[in-house]
PDB file of N, CA and C in Angstrom:
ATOM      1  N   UNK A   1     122.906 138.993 -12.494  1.00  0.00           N
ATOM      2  CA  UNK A   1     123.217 138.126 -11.378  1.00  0.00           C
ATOM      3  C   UNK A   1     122.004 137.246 -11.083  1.00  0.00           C
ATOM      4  N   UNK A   2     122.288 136.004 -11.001  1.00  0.00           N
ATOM      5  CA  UNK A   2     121.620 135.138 -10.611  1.00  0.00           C
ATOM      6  C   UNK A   2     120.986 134.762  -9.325  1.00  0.00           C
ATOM      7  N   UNK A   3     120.614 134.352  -9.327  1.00  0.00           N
ATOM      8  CA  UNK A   3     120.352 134.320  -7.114  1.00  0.00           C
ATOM      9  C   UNK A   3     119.899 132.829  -7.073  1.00  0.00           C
ATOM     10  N   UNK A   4     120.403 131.881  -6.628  1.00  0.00           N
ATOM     11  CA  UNK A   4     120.138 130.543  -6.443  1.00  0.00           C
ATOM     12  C   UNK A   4     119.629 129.796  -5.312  1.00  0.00           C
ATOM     13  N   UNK A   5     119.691 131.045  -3.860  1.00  0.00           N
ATOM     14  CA  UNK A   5     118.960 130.620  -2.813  1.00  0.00           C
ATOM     15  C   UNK A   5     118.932 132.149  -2.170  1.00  0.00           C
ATOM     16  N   UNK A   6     118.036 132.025  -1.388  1.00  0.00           N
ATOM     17  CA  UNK A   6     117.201 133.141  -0.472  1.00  0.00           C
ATOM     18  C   UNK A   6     117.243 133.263   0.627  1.00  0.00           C
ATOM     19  N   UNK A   7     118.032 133.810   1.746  1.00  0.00           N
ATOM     20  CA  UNK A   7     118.045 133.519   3.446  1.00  0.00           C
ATOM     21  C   UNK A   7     117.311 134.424   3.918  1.00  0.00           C
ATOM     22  N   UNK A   8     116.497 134.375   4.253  1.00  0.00           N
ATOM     23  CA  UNK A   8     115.281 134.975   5.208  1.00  0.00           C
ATOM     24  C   UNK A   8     115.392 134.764   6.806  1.00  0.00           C
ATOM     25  N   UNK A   9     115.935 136.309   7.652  1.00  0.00           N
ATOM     26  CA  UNK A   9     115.207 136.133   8.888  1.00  0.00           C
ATOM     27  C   UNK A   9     114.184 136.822  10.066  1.00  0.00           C
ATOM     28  N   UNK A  10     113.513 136.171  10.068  1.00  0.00           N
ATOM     29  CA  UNK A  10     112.028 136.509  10.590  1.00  0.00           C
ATOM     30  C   UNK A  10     111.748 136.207  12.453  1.00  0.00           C
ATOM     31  N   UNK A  11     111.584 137.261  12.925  1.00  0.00           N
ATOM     32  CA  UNK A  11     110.943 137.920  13.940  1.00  0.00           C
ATOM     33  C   UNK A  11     109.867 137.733  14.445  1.00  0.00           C
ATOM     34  N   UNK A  12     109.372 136.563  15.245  1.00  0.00           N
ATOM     35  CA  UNK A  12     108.674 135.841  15.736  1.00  0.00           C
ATOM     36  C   UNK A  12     108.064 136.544  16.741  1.00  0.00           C
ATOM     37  N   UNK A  13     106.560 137.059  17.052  1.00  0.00           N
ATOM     38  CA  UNK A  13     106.248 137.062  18.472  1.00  0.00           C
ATOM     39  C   UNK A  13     105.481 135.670  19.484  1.00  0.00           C
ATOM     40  N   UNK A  14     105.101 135.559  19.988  1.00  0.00           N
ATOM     41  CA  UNK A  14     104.857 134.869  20.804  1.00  0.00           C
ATOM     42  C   UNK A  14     103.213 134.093  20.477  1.00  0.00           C
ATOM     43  N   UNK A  15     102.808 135.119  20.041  1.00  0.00           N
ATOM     44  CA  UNK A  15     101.202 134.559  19.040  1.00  0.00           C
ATOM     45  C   UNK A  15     101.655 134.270  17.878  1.00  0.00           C
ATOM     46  N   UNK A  16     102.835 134.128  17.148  1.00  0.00           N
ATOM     47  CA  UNK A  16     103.428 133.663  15.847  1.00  0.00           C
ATOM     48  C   UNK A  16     103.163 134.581  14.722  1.00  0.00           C
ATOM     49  N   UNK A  17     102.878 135.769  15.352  1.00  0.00           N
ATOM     50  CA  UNK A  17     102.970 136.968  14.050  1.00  0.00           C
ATOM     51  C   UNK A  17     104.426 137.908  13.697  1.00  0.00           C
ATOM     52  N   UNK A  18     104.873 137.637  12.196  1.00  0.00           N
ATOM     53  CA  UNK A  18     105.985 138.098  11.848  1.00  0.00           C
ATOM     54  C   UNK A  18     106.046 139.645  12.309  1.00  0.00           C
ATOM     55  N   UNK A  19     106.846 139.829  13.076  1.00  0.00           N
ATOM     56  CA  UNK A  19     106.754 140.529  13.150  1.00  0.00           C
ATOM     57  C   UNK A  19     107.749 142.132  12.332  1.00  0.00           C
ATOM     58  N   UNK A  20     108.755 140.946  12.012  1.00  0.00           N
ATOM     59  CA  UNK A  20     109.634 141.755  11.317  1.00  0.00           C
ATOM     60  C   UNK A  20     110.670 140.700  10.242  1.00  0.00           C
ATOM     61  N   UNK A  21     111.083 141.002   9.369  1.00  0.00           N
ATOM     62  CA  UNK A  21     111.820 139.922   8.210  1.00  0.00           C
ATOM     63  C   UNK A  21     113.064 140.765   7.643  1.00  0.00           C
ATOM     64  N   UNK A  22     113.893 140.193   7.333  1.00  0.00           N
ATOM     65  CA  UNK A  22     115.203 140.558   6.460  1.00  0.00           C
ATOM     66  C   UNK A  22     115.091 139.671   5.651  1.00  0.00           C
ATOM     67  N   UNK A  23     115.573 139.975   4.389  1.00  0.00           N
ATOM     68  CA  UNK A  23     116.632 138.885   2.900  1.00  0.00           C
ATOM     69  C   UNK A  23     117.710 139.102   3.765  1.00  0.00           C
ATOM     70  N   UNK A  24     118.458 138.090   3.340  1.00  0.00           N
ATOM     71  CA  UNK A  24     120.031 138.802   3.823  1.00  0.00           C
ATOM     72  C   UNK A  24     120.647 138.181   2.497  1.00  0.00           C
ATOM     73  N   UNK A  25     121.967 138.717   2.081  1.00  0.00           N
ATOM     74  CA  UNK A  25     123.091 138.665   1.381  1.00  0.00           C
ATOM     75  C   UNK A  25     122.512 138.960  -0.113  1.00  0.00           C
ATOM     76  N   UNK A  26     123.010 139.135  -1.294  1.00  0.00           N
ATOM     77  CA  UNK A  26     122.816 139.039  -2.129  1.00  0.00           C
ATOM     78  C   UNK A  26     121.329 140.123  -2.846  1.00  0.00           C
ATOM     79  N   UNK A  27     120.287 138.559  -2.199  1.00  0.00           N
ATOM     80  CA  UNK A  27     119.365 138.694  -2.772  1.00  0.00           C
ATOM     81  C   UNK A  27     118.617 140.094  -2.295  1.00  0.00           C
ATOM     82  N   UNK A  28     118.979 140.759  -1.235  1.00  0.00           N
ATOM     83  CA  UNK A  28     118.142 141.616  -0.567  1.00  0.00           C
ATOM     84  C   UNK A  28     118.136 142.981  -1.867  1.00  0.00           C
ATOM     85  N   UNK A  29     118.990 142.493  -2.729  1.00  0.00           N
ATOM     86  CA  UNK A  29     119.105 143.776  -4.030  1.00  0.00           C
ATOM     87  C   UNK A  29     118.365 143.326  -5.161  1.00  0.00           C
ATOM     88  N   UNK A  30     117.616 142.841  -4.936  1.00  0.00           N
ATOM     89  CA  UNK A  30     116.891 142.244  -6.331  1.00  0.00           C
ATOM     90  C   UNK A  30     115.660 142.610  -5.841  1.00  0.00           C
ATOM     91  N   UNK A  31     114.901 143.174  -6.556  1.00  0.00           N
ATOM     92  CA  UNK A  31     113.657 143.935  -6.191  1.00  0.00           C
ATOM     93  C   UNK A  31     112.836 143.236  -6.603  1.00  0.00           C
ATOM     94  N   UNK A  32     112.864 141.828  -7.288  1.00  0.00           N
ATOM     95  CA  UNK A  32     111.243 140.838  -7.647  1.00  0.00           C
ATOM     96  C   UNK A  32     111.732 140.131  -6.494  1.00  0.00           C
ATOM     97  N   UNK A  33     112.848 139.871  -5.978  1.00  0.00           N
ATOM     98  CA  UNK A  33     112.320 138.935  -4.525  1.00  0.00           C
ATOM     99  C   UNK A  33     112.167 139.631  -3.769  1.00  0.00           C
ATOM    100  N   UNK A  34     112.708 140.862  -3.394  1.00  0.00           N
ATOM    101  CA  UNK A  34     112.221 141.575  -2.452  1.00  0.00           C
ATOM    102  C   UNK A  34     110.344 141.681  -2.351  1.00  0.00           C
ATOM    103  N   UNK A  35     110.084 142.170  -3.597  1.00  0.00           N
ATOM    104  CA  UNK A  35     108.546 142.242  -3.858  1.00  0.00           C
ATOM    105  C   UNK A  35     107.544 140.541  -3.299  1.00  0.00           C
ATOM    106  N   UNK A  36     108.350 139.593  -3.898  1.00  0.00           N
ATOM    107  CA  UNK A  36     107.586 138.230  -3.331  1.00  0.00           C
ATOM    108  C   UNK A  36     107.717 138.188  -1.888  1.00  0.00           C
ATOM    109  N   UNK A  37     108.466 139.145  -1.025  1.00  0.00           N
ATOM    110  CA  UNK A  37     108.265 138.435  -0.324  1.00  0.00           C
ATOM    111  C   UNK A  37     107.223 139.772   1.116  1.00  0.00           C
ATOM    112  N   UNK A  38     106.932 140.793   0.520  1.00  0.00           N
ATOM    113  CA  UNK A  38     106.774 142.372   0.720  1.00  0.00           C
ATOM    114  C   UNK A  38     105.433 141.297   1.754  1.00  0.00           C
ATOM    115  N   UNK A  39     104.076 140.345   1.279  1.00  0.00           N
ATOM    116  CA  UNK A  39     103.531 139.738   2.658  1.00  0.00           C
ATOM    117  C   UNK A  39     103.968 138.963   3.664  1.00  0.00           C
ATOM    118  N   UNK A  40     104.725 138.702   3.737  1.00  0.00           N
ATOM    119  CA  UNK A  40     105.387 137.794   4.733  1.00  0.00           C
ATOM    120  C   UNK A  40     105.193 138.278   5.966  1.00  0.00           C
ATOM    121  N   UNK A  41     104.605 139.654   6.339  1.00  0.00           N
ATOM    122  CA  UNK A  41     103.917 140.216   7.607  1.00  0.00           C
ATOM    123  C   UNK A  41     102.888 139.944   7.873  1.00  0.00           C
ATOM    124  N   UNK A  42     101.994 139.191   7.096  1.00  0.00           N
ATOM    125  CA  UNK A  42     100.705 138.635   6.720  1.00  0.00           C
ATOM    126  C   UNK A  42     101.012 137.419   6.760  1.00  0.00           C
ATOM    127  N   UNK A  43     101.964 136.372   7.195  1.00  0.00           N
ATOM    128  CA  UNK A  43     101.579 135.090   7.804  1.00  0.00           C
ATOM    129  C   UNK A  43     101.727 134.894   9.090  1.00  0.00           C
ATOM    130  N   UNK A  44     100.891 134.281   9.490  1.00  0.00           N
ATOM    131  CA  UNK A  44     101.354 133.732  10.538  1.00  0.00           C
ATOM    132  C   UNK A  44     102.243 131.972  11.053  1.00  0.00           C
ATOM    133  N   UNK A  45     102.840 131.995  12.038  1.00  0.00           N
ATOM    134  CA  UNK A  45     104.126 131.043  12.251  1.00  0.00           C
ATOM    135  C   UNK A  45     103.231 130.517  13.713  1.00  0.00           C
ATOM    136  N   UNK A  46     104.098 129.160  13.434  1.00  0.00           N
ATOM    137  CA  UNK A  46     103.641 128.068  14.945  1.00  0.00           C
ATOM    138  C   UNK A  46     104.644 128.968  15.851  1.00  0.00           C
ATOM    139  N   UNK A  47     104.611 129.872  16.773  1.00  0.00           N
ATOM    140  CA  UNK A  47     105.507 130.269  17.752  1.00  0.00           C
ATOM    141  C   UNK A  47     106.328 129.208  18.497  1.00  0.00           C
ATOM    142  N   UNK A  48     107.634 129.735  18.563  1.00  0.00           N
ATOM    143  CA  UNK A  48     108.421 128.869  19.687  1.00  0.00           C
ATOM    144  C   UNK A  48     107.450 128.810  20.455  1.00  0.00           C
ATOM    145  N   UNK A  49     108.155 127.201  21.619  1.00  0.00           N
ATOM    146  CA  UNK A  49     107.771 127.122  22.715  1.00  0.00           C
ATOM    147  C   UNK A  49     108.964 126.928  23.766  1.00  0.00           C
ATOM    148  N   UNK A  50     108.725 127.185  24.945  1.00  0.00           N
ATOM    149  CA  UNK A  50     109.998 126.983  26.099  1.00  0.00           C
ATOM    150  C   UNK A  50     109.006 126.907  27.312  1.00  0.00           C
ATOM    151  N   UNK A  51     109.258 125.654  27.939  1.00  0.00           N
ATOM    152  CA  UNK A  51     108.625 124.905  28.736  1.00  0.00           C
ATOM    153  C   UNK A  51     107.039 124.759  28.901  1.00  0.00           C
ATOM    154  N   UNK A  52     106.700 124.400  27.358  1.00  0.00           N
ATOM    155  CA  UNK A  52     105.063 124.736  26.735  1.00  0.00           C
ATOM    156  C   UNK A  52     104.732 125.948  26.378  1.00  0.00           C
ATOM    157  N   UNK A  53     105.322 127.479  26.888  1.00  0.00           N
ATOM    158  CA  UNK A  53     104.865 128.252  26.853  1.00  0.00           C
ATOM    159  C   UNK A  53     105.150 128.934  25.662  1.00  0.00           C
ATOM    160  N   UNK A  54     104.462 129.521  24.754  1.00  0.00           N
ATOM    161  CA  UNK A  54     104.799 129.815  23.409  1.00  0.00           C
ATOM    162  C   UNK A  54     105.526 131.540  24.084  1.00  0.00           C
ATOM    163  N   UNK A  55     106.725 131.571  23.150  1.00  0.00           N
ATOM    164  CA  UNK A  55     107.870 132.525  23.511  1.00  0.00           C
ATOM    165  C   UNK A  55     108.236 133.062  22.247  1.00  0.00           C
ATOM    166  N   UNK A  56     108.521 134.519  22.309  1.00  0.00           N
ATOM    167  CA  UNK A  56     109.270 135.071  20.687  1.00  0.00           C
ATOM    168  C   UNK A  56     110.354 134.424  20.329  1.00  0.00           C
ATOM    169  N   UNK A  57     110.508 134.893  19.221  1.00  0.00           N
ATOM    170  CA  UNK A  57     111.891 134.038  19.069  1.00  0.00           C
ATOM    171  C   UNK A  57     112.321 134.549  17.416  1.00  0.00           C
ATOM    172  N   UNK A  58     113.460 134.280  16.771  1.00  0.00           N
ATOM    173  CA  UNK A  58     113.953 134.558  15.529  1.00  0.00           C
ATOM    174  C   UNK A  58     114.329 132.990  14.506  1.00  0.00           C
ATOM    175  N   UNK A  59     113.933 132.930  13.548  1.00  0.00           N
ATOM    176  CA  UNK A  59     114.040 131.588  12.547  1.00  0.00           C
ATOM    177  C   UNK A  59     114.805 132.230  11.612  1.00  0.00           C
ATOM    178  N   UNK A  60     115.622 131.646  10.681  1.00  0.00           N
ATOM    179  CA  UNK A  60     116.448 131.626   9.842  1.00  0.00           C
ATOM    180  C   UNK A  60     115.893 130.937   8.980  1.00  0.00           C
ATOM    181  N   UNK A  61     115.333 131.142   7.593  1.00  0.00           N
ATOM    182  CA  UNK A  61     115.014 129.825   6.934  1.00  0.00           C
ATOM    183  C   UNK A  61     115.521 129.994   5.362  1.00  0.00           C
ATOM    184  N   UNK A  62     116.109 129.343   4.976  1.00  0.00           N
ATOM    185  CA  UNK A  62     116.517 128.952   3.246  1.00  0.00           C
ATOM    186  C   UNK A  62     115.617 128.666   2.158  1.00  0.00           C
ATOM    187  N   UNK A  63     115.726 129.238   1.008  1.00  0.00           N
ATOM    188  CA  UNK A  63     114.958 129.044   0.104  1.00  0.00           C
ATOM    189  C   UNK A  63     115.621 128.815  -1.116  1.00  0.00           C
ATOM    190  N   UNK A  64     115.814 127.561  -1.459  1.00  0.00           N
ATOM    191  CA  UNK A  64     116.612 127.134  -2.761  1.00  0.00           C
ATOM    192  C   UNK A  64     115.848 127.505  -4.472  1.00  0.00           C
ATOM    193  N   UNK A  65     116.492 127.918  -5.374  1.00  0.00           N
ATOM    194  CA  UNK A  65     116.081 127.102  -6.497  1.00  0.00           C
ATOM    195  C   UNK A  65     117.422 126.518  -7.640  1.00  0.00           C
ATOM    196  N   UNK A  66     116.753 125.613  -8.181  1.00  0.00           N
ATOM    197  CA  UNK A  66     117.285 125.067  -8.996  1.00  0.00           C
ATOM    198  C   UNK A  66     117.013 124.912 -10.686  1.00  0.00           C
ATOM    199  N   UNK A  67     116.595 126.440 -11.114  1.00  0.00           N
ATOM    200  CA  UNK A  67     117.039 127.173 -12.313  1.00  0.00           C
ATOM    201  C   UNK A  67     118.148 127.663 -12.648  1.00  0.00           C
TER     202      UNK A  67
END
């Protein structure tokens, strides 16, 4: 099985540290993307903001390829 895109969602705190991540569908059974993506607790994110004030929050983000 092929995997042609990647949905990732990630668990935002308020200082913009992941705090928590899912794969979802598919890909979450493939154990080399699972593995690429095993730091992703180790970046840090621009935190939401709501009325300037940086706030937790959850992102959804896509990851295409075209192999």
């Amino acid at each position: 099985m092929e995997v042609r895109s990647v949905q990732v969602r990630l668990w935002i705190s308020a200082t913009g540290e992941v705090e928590r991540w899912t794969i979802l569908g598919d890909a979450a059974h493939d154990p080399r993307i699972m593995a690429s993506f095993e730091n992703m607790g180790n970046t840090l994110m621009n935190p939401a903001l709501s009325g300037g004030v940086a706030v937790a929050s959850t992102m959804m983000i896509e990851i295409f390829s075209d192999r």
